[in-house]
C-alpha atoms as a PDB file:
ATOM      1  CA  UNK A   1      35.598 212.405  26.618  1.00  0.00           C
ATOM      2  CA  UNK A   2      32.857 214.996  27.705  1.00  0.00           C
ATOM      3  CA  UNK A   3      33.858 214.520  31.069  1.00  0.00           C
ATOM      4  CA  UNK A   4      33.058 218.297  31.871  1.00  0.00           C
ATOM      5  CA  UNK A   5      29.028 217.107  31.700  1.00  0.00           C
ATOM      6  CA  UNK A   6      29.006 213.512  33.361  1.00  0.00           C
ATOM      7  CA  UNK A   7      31.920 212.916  35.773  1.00  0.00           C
ATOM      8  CA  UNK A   8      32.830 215.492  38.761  1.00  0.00           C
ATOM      9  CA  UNK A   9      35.878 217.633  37.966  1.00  0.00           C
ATOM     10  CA  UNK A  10      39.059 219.953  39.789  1.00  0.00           C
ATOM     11  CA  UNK A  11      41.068 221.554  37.982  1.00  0.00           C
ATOM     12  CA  UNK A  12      45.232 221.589  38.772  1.00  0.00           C
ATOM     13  CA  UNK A  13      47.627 222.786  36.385  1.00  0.00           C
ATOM     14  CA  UNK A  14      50.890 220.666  36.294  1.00  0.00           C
ATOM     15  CA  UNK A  15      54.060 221.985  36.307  1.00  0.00           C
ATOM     16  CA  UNK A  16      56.042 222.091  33.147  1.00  0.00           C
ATOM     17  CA  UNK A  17      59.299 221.137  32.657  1.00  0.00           C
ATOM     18  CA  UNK A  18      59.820 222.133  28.828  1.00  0.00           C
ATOM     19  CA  UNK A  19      58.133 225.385  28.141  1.00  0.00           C
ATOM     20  CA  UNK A  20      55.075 224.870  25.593  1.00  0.00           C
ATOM     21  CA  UNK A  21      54.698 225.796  22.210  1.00  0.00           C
ATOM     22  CA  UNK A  22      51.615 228.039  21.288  1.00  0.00           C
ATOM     23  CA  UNK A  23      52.512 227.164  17.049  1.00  0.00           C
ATOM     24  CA  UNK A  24      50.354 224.498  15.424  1.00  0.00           C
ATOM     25  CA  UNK A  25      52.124 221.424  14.647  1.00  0.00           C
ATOM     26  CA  UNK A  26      52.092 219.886  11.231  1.00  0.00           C
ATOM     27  CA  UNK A  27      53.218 216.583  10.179  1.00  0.00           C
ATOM     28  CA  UNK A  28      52.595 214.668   6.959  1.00  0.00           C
ATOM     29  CA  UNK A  29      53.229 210.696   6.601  1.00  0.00           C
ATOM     30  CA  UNK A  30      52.680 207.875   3.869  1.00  0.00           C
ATOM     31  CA  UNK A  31      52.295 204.386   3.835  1.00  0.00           C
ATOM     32  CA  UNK A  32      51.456 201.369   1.523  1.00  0.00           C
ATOM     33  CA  UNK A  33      48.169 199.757   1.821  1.00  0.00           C
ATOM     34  CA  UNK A  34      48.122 196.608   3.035  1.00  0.00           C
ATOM     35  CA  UNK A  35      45.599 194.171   5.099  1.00  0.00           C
ATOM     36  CA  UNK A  36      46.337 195.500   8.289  1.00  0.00           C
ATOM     37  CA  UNK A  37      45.044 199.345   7.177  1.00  0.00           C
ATOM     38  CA  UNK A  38      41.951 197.780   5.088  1.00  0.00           C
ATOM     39  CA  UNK A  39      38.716 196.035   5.693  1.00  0.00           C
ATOM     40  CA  UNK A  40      35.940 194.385   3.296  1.00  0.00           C
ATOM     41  CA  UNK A  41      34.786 197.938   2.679  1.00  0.00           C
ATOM     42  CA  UNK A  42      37.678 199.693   2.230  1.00  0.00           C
ATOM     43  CA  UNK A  43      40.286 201.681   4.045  1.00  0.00           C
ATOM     44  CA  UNK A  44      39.346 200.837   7.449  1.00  0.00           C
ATOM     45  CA  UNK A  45      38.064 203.563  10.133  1.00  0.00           C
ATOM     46  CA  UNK A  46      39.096 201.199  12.937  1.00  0.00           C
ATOM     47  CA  UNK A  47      42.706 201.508  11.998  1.00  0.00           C
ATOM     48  CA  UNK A  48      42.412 204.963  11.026  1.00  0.00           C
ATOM     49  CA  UNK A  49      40.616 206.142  14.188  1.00  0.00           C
ATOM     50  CA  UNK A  50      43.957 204.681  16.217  1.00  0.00           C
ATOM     51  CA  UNK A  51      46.401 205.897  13.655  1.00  0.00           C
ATOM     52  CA  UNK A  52      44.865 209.637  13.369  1.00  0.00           C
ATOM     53  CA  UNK A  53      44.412 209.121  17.353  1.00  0.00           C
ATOM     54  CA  UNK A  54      48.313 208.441  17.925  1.00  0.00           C
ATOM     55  CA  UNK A  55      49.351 211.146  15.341  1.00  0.00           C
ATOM     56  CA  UNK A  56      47.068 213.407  17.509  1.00  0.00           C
ATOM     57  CA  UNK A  57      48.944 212.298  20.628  1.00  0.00           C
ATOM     58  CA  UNK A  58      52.618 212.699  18.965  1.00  0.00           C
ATOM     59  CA  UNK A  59      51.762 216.029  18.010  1.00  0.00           C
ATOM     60  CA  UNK A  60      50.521 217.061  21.190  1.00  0.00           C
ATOM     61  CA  UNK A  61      53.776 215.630  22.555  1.00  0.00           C
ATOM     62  CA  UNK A  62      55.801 218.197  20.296  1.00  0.00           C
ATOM     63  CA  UNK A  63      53.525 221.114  21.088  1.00  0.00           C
ATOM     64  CA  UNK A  64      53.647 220.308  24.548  1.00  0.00           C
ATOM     65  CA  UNK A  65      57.758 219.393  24.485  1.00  0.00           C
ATOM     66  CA  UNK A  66      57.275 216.049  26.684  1.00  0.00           C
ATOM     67  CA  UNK A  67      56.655 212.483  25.801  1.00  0.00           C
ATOM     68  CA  UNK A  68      53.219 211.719  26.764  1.00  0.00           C
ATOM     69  CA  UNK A  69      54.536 208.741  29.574  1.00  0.00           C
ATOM     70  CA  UNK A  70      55.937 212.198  30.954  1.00  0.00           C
ATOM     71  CA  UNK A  71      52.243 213.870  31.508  1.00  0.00           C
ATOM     72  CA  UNK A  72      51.551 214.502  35.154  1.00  0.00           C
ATOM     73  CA  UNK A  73      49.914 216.585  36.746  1.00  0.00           C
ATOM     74  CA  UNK A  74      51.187 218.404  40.582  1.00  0.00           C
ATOM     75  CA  UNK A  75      50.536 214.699  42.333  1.00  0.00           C
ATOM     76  CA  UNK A  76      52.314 213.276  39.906  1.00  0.00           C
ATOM     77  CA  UNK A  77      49.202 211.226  38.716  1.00  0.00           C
ATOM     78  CA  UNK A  78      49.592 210.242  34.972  1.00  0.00           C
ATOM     79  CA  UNK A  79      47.941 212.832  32.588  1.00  0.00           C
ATOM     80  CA  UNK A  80      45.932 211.347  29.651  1.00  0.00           C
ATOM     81  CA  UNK A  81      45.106 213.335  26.138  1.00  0.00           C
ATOM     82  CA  UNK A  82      41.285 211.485  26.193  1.00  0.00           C
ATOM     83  CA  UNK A  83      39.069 212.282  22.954  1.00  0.00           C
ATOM     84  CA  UNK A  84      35.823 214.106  23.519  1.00  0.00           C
ATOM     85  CA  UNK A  85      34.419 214.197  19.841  1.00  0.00           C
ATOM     86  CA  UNK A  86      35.274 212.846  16.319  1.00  0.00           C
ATOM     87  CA  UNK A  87      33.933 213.732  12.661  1.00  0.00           C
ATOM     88  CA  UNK A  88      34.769 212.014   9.641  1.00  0.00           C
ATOM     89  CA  UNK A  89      33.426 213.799   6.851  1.00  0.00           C
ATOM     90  CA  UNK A  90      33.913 214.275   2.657  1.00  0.00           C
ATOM     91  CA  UNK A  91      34.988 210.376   3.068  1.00  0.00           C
ATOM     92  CA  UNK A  92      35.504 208.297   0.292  1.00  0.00           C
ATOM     93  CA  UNK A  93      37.130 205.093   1.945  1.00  0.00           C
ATOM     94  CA  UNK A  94      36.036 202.491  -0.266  1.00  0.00           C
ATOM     95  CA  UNK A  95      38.591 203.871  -2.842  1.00  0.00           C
ATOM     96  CA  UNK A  96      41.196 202.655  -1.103  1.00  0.00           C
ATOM     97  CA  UNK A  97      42.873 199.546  -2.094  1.00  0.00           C
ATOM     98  CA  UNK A  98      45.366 197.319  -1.814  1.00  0.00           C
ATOM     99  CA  UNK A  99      49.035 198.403  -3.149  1.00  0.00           C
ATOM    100  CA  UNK A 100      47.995 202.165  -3.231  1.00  0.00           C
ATOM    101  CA  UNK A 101      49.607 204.774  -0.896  1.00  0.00           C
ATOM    102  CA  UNK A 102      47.584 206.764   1.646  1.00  0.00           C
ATOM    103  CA  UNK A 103      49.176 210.241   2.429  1.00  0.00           C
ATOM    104  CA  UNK A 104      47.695 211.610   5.913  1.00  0.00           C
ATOM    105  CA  UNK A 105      48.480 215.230   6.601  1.00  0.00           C
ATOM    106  CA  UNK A 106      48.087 216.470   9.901  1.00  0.00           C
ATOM    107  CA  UNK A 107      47.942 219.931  11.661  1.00  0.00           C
ATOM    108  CA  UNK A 108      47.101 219.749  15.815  1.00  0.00           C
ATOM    109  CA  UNK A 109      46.534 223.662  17.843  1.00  0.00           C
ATOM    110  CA  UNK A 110      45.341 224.837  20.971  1.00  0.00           C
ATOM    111  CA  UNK A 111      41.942 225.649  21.034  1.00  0.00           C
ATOM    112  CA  UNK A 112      41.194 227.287  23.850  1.00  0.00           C
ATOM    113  CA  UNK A 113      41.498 226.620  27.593  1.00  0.00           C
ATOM    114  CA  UNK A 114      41.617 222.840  27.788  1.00  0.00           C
ATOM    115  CA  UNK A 115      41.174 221.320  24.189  1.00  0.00           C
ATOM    116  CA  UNK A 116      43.328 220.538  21.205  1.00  0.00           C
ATOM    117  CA  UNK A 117      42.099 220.371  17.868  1.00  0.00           C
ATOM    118  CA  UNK A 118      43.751 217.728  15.076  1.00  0.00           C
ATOM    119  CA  UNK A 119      42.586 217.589  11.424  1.00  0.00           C
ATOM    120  CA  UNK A 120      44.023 214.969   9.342  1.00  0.00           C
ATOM    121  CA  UNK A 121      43.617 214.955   5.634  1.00  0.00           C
ATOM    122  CA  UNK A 122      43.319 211.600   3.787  1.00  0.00           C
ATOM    123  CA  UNK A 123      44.187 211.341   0.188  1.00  0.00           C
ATOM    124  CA  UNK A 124      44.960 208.598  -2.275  1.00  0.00           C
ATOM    125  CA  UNK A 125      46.651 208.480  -5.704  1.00  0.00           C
ATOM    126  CA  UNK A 126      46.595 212.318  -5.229  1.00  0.00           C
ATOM    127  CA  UNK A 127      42.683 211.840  -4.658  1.00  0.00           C
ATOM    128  CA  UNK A 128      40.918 213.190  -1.158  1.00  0.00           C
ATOM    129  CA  UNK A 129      39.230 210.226   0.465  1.00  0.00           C
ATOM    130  CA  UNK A 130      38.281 211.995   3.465  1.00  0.00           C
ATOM    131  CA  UNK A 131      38.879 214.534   6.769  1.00  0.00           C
ATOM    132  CA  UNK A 132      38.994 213.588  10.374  1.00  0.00           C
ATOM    133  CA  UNK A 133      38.906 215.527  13.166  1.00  0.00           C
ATOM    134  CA  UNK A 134      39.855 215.091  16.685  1.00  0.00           C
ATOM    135  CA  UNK A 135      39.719 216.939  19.804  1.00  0.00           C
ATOM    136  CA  UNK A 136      41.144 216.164  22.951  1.00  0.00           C
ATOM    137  CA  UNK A 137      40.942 217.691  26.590  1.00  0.00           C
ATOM    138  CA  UNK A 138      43.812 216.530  29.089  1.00  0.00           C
ATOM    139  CA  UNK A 139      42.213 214.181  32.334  1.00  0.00           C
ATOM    140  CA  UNK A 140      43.991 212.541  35.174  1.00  0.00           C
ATOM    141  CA  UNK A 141      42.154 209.764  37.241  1.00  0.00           C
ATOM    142  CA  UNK A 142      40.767 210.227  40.999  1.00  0.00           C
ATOM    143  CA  UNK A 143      42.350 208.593  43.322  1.00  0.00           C
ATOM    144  CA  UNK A 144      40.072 205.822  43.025  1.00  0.00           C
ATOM    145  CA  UNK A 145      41.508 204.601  39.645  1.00  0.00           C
ATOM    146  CA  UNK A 146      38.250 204.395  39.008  1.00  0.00           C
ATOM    147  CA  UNK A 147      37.237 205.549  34.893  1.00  0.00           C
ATOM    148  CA  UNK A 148      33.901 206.544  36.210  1.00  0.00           C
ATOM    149  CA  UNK A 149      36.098 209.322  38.105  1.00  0.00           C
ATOM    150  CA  UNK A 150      38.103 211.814  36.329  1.00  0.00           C
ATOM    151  CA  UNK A 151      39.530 215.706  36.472  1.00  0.00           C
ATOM    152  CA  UNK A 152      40.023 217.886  33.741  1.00  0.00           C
ATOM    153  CA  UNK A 153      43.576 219.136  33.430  1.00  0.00           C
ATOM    154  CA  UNK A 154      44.721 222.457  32.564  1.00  0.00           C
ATOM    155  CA  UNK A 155      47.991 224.412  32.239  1.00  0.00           C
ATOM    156  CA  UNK A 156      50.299 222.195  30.033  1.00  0.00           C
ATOM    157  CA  UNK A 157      49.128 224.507  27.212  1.00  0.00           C
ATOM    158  CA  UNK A 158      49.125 228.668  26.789  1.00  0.00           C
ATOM    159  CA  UNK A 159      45.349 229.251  26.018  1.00  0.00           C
ATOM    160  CA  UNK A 160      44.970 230.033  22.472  1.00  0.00           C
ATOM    161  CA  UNK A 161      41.628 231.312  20.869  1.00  0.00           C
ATOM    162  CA  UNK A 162      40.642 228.399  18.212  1.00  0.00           C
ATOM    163  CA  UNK A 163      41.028 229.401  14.669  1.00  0.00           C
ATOM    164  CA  UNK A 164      38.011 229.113  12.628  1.00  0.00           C
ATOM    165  CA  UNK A 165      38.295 225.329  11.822  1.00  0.00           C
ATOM    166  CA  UNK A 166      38.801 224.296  15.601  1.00  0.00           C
ATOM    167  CA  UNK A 167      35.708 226.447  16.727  1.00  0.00           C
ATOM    168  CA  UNK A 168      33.440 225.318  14.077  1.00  0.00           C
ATOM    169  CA  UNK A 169      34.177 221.527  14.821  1.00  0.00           C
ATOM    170  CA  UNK A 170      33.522 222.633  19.030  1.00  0.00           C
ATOM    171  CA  UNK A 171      30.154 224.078  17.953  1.00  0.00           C
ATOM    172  CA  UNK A 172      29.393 220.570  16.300  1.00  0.00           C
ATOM    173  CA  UNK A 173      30.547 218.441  19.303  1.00  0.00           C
ATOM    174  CA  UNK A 174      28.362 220.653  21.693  1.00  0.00           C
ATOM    175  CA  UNK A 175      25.387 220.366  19.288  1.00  0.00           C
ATOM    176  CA  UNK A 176      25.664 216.635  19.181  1.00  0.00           C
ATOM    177  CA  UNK A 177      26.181 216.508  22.922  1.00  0.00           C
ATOM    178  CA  UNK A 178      23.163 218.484  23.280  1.00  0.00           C
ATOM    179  CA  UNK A 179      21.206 216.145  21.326  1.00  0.00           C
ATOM    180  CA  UNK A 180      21.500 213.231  24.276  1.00  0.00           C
ATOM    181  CA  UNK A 181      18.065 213.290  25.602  1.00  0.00           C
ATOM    182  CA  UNK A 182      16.366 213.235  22.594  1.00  0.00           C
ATOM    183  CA  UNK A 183      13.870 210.452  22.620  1.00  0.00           C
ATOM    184  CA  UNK A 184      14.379 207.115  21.011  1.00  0.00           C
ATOM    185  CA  UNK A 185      11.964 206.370  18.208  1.00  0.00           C
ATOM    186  CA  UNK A 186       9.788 202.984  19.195  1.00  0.00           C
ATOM    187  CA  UNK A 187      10.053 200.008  18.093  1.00  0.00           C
ATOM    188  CA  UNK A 188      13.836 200.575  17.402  1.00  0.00           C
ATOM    189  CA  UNK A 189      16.289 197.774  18.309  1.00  0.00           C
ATOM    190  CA  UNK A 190      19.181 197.620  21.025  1.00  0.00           C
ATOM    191  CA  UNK A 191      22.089 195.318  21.677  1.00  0.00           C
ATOM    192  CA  UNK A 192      23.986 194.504  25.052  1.00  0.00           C
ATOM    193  CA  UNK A 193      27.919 194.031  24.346  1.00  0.00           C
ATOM    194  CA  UNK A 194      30.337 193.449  27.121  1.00  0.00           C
ATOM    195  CA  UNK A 195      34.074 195.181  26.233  1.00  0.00           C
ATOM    196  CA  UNK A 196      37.050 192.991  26.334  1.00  0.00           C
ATOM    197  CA  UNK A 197      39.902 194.538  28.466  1.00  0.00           C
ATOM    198  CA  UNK A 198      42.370 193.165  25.267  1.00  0.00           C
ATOM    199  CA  UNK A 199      40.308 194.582  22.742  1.00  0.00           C
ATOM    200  CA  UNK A 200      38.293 197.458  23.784  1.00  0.00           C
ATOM    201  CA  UNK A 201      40.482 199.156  26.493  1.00  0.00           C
ATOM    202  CA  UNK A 202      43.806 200.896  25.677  1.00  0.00           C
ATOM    203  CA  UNK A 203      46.994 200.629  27.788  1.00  0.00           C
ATOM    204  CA  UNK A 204      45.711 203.374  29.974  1.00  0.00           C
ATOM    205  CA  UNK A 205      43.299 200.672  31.002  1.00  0.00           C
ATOM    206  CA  UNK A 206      40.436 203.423  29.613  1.00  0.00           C
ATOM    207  CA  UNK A 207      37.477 202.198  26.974  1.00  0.00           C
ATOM    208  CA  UNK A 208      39.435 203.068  23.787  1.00  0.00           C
ATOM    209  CA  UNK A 209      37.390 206.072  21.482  1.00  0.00           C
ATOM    210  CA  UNK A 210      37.929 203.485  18.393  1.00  0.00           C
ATOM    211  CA  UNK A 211      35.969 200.493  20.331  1.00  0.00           C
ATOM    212  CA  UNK A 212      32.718 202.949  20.511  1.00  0.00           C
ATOM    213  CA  UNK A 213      32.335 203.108  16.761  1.00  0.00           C
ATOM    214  CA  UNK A 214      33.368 199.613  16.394  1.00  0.00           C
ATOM    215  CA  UNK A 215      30.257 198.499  18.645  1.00  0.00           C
ATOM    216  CA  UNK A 216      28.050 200.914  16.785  1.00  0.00           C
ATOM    217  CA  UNK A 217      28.691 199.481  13.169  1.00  0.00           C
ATOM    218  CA  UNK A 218      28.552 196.223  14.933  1.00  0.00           C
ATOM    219  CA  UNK A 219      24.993 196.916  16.296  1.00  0.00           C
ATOM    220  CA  UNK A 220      23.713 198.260  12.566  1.00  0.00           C
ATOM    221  CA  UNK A 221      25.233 195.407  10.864  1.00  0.00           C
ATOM    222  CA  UNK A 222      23.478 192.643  13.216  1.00  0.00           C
ATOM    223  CA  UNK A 223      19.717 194.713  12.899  1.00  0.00           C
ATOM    224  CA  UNK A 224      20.759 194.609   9.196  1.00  0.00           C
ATOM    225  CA  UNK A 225      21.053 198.147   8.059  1.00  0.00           C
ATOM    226  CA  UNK A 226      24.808 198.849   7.402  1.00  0.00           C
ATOM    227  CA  UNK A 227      25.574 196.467   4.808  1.00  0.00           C
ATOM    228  CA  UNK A 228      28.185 196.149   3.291  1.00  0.00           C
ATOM    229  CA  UNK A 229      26.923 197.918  -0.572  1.00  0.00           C
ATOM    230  CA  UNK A 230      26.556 201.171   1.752  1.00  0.00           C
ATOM    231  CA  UNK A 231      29.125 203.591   1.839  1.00  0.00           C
ATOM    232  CA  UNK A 232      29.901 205.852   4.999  1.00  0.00           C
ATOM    233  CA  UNK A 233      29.959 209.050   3.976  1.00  0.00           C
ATOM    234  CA  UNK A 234      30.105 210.720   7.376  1.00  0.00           C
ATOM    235  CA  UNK A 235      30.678 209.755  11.070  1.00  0.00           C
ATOM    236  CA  UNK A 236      30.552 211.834  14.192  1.00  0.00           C
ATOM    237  CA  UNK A 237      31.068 211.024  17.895  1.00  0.00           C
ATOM    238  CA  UNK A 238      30.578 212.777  21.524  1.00  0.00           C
ATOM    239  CA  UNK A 239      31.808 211.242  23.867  1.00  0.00           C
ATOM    240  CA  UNK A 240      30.595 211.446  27.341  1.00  0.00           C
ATOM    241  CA  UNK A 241      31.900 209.020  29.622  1.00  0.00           C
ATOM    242  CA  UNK A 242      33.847 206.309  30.311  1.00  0.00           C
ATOM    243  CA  UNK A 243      33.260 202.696  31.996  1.00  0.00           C
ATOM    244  CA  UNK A 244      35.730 199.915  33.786  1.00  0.00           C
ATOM    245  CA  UNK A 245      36.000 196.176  32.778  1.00  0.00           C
ATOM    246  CA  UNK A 246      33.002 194.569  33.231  1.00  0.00           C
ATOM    247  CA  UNK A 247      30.327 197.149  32.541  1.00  0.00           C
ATOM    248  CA  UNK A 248      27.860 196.215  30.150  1.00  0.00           C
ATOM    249  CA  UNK A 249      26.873 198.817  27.113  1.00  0.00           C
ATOM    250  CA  UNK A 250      24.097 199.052  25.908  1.00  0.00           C
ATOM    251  CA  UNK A 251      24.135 200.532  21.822  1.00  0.00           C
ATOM    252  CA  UNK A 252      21.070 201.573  21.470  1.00  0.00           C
ATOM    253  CA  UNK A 253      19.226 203.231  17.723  1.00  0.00           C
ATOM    254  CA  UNK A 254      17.430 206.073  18.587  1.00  0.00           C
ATOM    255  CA  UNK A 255      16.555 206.836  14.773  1.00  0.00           C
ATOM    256  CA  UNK A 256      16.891 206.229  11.194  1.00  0.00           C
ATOM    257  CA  UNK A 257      15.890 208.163   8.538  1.00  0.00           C
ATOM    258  CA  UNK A 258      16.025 207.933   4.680  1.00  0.00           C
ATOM    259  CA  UNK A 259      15.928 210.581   2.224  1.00  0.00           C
ATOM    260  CA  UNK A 260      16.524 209.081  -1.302  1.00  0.00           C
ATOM    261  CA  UNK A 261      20.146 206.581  -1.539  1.00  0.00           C
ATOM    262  CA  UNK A 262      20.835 208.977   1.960  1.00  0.00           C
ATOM    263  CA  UNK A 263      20.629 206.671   5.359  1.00  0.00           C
ATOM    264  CA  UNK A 264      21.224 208.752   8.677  1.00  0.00           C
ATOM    265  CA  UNK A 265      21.258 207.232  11.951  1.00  0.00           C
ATOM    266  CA  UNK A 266      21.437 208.526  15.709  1.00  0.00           C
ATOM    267  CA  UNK A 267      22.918 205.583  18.320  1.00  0.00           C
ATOM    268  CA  UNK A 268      23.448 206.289  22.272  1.00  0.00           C
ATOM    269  CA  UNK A 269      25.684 204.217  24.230  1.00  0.00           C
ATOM    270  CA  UNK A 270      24.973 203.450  27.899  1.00  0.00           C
ATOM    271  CA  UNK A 271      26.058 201.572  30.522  1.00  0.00           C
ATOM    272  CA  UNK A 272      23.206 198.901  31.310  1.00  0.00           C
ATOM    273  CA  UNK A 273      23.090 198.917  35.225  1.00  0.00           C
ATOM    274  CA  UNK A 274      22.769 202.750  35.560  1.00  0.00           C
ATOM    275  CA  UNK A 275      21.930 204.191  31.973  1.00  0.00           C
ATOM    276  CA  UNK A 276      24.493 206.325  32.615  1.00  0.00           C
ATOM    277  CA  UNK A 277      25.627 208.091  29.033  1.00  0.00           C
ATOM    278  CA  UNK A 278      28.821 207.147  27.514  1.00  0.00           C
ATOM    279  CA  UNK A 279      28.441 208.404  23.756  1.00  0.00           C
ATOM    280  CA  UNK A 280      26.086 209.683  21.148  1.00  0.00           C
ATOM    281  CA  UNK A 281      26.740 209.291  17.338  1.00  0.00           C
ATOM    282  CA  UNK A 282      25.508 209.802  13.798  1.00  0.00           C
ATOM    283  CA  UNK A 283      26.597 207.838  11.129  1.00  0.00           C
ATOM    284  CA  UNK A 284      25.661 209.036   7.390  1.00  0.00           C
ATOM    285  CA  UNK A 285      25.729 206.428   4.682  1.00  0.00           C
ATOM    286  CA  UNK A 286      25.093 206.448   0.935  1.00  0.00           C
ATOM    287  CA  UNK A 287      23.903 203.011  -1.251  1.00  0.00           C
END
């Protein structure tokens, strides 16, 4: 979760039990639409975020050849597959509906040195609705237990130059990381929300990737500028950092702009006490 830039790092490699797979794994599933998978606006990107997230993880398992509760690293510290960036793009979630099948297809590679790159393809009634994309980098906990405090993890996967797709989506989550310190616009609003350990955290006891965008369309609903006659057309995330229960964020806008039925903001997430940076997103919506 862009660990690499905000939290201090050693590298180990674990030792492998299985040998690893350098193929890409693909996968393709489909379910019936029910309330669980939709929201007043369509299919909804909470439940897809954790569903795309676990396919990510299951294919990593195969690729890797071990159950992720069998990721360690040489200490034997549990090894975690945490998300450093998201896109949604080309989406079209608000034709989904009740009683309709959505067909995900998934392919998950290498990309590199630590990261793996998932794209899942969302489709309706034979109909695209949208592409997300995932990557992950492997991180173990210090010793501490501490979120604040975690190592990058390399060696449970051959290093594997990223094809064209996976290298295009890196360039975007180092563009949007770069894009951190730009200034907030003034007079823009902020909200304090406090993360509940049994909705916000995952059983790795980490701030779950889903909960950041959760708080963010949270935020923009409550200054009331997502509502609900928009349509997200586009979402992306960098994450930088993590937090432990109790920690106050702070969602902040940093800027809006309009060009004709087009909306684009820019929101950074913070810890209150320290500032410190935990994620920076745009979210694209159409009226």
């Amino acid at each position: 979760m862009g660990w690499d830039r905000f939290a201090p790092l050693s590298t180990e490699v674990p030792l492998a039990t299985t040998p690893p797979s350098a193929s890409a794994q693909r996968s393709r599933t489909s379910l019936l639409l029910g309330m669980p998978q939709l929201d007043a606006c369509g299919l909804s990107e909470n439940w897809l975020q954790k569903t795309c997230g676990d396919r990510h993880w299951q294919a990593l398992a195969r690729l890797i050849g071990r159950r992720p509760a069998d990721w360690r690293d040489t200490r034997g510290n549990r090894v975690y597959a945490a998300f450093g960036y998201l896109r949604l793009s080309h989406a079209r979630l608000e034709t989904a509906q009740e009683g309709r099948r959505l067909a995900i297809a998934t392919e998950l590679q290498a990309a590199g040195r630590s990261q793996v790159h998932s794209r899942h393809r969302l489709s309706t009634q034979g109909r695209p609705i949208g592409v997300l994309d995932l990557l992950s980098s492997f991180v173990a906990r210090e010793a501490s237990c501490s979120n604040r405090k975690v190592r990058r993890i390399e060696g449970l996967l051959p290093v594997v130059d990223p094809d064209a797709d996976a290298a295009a989506t890196q360039q975007r989550a180092r563009a949007l990381r770069a894009s951190l310190d730009v200034a907030a616009e003034p007079g823009l609003p902020a909200l304090v929300v406090h993360p509940c350990p049994r909705h916000d955290f995952n059983g790795a006891g980490l701030l779950y990737f889903a909960s950041f965008g959760a708080w963010v369309d949270r935020a923009l609903w409550q200054w009331g500028r997502l509502t609900p006659g928009l349509r997200v057309r586009e979402r992306e995330c960098a994450f930088l950092g993590n937090a432990d229960p109790g920690e106050a964020m702070r969602v902040r806008l940093v800027s809006a702009e309009s060009d004709g039925g087009t909306i684009r903001w820019r929101v950074r997430l913070s810890t209150v006490a320290e500032e410190r940076p935990l994620a920076v997103t745009v979210l694209v919506a159409h009226g």
